[in-house]
Protein backbone atom coordinates (compact mmCIF):
# COMPACT_ATOMS: atom_id res chain seq x y z
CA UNK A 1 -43.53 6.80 53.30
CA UNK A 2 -45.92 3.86 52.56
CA UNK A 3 -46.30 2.82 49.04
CA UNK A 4 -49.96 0.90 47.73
CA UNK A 5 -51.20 -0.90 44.84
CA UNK A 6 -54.64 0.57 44.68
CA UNK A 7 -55.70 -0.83 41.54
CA UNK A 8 -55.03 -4.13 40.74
CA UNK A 9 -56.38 -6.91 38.42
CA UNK A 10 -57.60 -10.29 39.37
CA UNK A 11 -57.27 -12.94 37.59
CA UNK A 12 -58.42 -16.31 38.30
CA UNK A 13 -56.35 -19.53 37.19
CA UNK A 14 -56.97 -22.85 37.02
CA UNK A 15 -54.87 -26.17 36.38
CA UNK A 16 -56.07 -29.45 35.27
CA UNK A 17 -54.85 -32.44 36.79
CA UNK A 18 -53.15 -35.11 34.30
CA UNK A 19 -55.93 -37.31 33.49
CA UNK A 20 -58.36 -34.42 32.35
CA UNK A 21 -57.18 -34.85 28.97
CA UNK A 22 -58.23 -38.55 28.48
CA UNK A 23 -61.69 -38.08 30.32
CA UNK A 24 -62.78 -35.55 27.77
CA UNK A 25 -60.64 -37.01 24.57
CA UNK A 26 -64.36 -38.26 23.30
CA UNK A 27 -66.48 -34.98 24.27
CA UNK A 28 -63.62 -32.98 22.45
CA UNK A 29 -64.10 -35.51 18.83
CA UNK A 30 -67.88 -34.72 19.76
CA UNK A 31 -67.52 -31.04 19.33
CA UNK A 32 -65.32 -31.01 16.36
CA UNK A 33 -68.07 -33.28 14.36
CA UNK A 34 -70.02 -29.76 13.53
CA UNK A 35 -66.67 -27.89 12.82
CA UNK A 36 -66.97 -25.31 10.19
CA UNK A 37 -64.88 -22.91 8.38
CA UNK A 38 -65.57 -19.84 8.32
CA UNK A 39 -64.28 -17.36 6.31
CA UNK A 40 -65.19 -13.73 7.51
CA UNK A 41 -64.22 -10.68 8.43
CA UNK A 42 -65.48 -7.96 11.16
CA UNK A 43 -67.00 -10.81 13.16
CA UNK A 44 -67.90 -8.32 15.77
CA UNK A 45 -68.72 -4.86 13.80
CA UNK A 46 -70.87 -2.66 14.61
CA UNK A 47 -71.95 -1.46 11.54
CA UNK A 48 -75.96 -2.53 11.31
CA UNK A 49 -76.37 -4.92 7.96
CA UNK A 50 -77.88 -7.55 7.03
CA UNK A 51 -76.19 -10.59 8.96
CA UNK A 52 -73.34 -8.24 10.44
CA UNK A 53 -71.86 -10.64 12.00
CA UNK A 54 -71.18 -12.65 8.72
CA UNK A 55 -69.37 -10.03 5.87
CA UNK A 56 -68.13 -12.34 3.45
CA UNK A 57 -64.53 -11.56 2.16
CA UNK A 58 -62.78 -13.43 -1.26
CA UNK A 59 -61.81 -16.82 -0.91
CA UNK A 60 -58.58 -16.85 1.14
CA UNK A 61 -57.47 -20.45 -1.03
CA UNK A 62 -57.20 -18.22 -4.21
CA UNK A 63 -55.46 -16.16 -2.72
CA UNK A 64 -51.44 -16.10 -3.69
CA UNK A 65 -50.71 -15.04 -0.34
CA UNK A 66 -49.59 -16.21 3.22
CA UNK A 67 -53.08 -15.56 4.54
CA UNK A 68 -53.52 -15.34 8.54
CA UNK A 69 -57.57 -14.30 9.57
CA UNK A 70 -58.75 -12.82 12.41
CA UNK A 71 -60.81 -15.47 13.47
CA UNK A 72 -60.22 -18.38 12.67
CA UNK A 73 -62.84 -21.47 12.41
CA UNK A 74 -65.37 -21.60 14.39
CA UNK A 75 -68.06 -24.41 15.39
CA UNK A 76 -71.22 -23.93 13.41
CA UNK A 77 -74.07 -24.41 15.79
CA UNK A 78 -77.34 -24.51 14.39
CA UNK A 79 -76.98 -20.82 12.44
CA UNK A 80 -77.28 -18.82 15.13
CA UNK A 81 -75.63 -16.10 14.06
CA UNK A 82 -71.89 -16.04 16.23
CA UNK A 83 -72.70 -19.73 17.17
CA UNK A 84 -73.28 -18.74 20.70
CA UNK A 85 -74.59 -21.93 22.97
CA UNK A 86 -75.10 -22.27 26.60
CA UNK A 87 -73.51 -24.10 29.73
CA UNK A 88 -75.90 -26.88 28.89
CA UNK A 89 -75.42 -27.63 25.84
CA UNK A 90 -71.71 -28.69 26.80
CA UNK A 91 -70.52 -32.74 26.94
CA UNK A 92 -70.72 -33.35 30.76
CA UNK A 93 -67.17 -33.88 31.69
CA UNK A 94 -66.46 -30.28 30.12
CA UNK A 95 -69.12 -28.79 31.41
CA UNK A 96 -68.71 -29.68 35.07
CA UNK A 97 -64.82 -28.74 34.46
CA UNK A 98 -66.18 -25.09 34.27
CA UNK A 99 -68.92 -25.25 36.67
CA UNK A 100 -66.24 -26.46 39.34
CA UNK A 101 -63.58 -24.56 38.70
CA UNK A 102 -65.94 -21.00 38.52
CA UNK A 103 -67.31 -22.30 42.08
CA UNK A 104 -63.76 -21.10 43.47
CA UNK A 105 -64.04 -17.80 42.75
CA UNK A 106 -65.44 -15.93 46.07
CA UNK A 107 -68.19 -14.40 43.31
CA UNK A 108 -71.68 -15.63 42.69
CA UNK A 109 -71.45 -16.05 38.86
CA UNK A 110 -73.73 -16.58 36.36
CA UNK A 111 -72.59 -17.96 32.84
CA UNK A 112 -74.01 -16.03 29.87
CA UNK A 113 -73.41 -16.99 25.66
CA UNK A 114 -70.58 -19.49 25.46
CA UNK A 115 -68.59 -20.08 22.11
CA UNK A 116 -66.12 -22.56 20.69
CA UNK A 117 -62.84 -21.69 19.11
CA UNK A 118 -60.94 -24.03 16.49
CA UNK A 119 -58.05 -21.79 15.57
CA UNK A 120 -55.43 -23.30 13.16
CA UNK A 121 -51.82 -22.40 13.04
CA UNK A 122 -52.37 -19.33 10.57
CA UNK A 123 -55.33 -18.47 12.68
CA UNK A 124 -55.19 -15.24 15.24
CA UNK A 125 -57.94 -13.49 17.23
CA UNK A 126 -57.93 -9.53 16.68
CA UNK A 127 -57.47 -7.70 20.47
CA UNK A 128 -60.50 -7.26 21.75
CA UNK A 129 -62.18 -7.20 25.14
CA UNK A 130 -66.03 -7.88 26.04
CA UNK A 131 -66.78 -5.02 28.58
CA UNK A 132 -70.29 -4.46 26.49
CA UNK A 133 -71.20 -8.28 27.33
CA UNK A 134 -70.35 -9.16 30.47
CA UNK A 135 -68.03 -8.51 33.73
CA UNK A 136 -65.52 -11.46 33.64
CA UNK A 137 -64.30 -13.81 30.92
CA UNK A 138 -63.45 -17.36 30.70
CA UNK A 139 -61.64 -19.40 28.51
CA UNK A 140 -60.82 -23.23 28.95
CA UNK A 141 -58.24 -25.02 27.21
CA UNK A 142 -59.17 -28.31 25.11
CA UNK A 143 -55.57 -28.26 23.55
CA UNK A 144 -52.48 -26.50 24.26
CA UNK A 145 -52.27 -23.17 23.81
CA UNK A 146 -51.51 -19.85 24.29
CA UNK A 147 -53.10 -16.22 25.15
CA UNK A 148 -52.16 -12.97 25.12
CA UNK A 149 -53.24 -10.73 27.76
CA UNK A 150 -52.63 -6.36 27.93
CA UNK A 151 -51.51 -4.39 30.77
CA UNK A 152 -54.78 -2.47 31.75
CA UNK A 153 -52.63 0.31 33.50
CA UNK A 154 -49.76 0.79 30.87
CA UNK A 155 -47.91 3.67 32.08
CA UNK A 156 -44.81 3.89 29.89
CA UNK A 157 -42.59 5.83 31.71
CA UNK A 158 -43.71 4.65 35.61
CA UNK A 159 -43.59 1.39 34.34
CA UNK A 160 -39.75 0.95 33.45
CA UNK A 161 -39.55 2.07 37.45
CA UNK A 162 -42.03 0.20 39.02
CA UNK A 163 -43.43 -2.61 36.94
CA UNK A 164 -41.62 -5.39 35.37
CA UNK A 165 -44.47 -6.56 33.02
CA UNK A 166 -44.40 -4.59 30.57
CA UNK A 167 -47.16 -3.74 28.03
CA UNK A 168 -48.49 -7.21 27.66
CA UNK A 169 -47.81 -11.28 28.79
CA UNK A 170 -48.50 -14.15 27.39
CA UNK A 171 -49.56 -17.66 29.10
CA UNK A 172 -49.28 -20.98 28.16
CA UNK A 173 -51.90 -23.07 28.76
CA UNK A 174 -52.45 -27.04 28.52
CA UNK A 175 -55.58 -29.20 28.23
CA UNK A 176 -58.22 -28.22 30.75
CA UNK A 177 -56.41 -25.27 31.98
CA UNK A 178 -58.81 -22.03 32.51
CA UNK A 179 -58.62 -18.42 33.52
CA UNK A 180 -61.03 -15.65 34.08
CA UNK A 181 -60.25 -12.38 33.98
CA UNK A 182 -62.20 -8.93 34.15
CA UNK A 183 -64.18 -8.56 30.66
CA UNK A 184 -62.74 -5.20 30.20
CA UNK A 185 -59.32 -6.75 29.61
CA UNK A 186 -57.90 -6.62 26.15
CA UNK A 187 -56.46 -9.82 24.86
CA UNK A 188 -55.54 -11.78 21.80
CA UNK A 189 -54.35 -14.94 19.95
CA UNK A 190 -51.55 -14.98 17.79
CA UNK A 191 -50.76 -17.32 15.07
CA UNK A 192 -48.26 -20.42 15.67
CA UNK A 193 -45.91 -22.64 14.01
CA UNK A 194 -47.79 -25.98 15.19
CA UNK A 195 -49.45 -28.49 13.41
CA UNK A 196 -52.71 -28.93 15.18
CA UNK A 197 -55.85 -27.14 16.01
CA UNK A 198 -56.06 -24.86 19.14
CA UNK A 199 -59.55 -25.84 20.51
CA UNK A 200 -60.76 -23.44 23.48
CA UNK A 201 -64.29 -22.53 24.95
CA UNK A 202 -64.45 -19.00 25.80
CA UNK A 203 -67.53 -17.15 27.01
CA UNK A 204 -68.74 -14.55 29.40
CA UNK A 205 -70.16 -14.71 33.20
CA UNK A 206 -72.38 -11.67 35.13
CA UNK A 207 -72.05 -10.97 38.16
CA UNK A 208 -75.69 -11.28 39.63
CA UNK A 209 -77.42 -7.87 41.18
CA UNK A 210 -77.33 -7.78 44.81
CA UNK A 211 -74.24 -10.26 45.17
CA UNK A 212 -73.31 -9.69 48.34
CA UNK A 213 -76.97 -11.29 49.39
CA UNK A 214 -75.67 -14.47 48.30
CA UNK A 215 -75.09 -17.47 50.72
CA UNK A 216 -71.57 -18.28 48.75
CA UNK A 217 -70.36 -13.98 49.29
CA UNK A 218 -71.30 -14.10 53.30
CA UNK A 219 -69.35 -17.13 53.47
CA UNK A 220 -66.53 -15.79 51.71
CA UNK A 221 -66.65 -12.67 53.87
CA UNK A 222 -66.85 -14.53 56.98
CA UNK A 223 -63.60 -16.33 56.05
CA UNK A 224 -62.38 -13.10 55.72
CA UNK A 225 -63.10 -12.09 59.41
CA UNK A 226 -61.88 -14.79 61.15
């Protein structure tokens, strides 16, 4: 009998070295200049209104209540719309942080919209995936923190034989750490008990038609062969 893994999930992680945090200490003060709070719900509804992505709830400081949103605050950048901005708009030592690190992966890549995440410690992101807007999914570390990440082939029953996972992991992250993962992945952020802002950039990459016609693929196939 021979027993395979057919299906399994890459993921693609990255470690900073030590002194990451100090070259990008000024880019990150930069970034939270234009930070803005924002107090919405149903950031990513479908339903077709007027500014959709901005549905306005009731003030969450009159609220009597131990309040924790769905999305927390994040960067206001020039009203347009989910504050989406591109690889160049990013500080330089950040930006080549990404570029460099997404070189590694033996998959031409192209980066697509590009947010910024200021999460307090009340602050979680909703499980979601982004399978309708792109095919992987990055997210880069500016502080410490920590993501939440679901078993795409729970199988409860085969899974208490064979896997030792479970339903979902968590990672811990520090500053400048990144992973990409498939964009159909579901994944989250959960509220903490710290006293600081978790600051990550998260965004989505394509994989380019005709890959394998790329210099960087017949290289990494060619490794593969020898």
């Amino acid at each position: 009998m021979q027993e395979i893994d057919f299906f399994r999930t890459p993921f693609f992680l990255f470690k900073a070295d030590k002194n990451f945090a100090e070259k990008i200490s000024d880019e990150i003060k930069d970034i939270l200049k234009n930070k803005k709070r924002v107090d919405y719900i149903n950031y990513g509804s479908q339903v077709k209104v007027e500014n959709r992505n901005k549905i306005p709830v009731h003030p969450l400081s009159d609220l009597n209540l131990n309040i924790q949103t769905s999305i927390g605050g994040f960067i206001n950048n020039k009203d347009s719309g989910f504050n989406y901005r591109k690889i160049e708009d990013f500080p330089s030592e950040i930006r080549n942080h990404m570029i460099e690190n997404t070189k590694q992966i033996p998959i031409p890549l192209k980066f697509g919209d590009i947010w910024t995440n200021v999460t307090s410690n009340n602050d979680y992101n909703r499980c979601h995936n982004h399978k309708d807007e792109g095919d992987l999914v990055f997210v880069l570390y500016l502080t410490k923190g920590t993501l939440w990440i679901q078993n795409p082939n729970q199988r409860v029953r085969l899974d208490k034989v064979y896997k030792t996972i479970g339903s979902s992991i968590s990672l811990d992250f520090n500053i400048g750490d990144m992973i990409v993962f498939p964009s159909d992945i579901h994944h989250w952020v959960e509220p903490f008990d710290g006293d600081y802002d978790r600051i990550t950039i998260a965004g989505n990459m394509w994989i380019p038609d005709q890959p394998w016609m790329s210099p960087e693929f017949q290289k990494f196939q060619n490794k593969l062969k020898e």
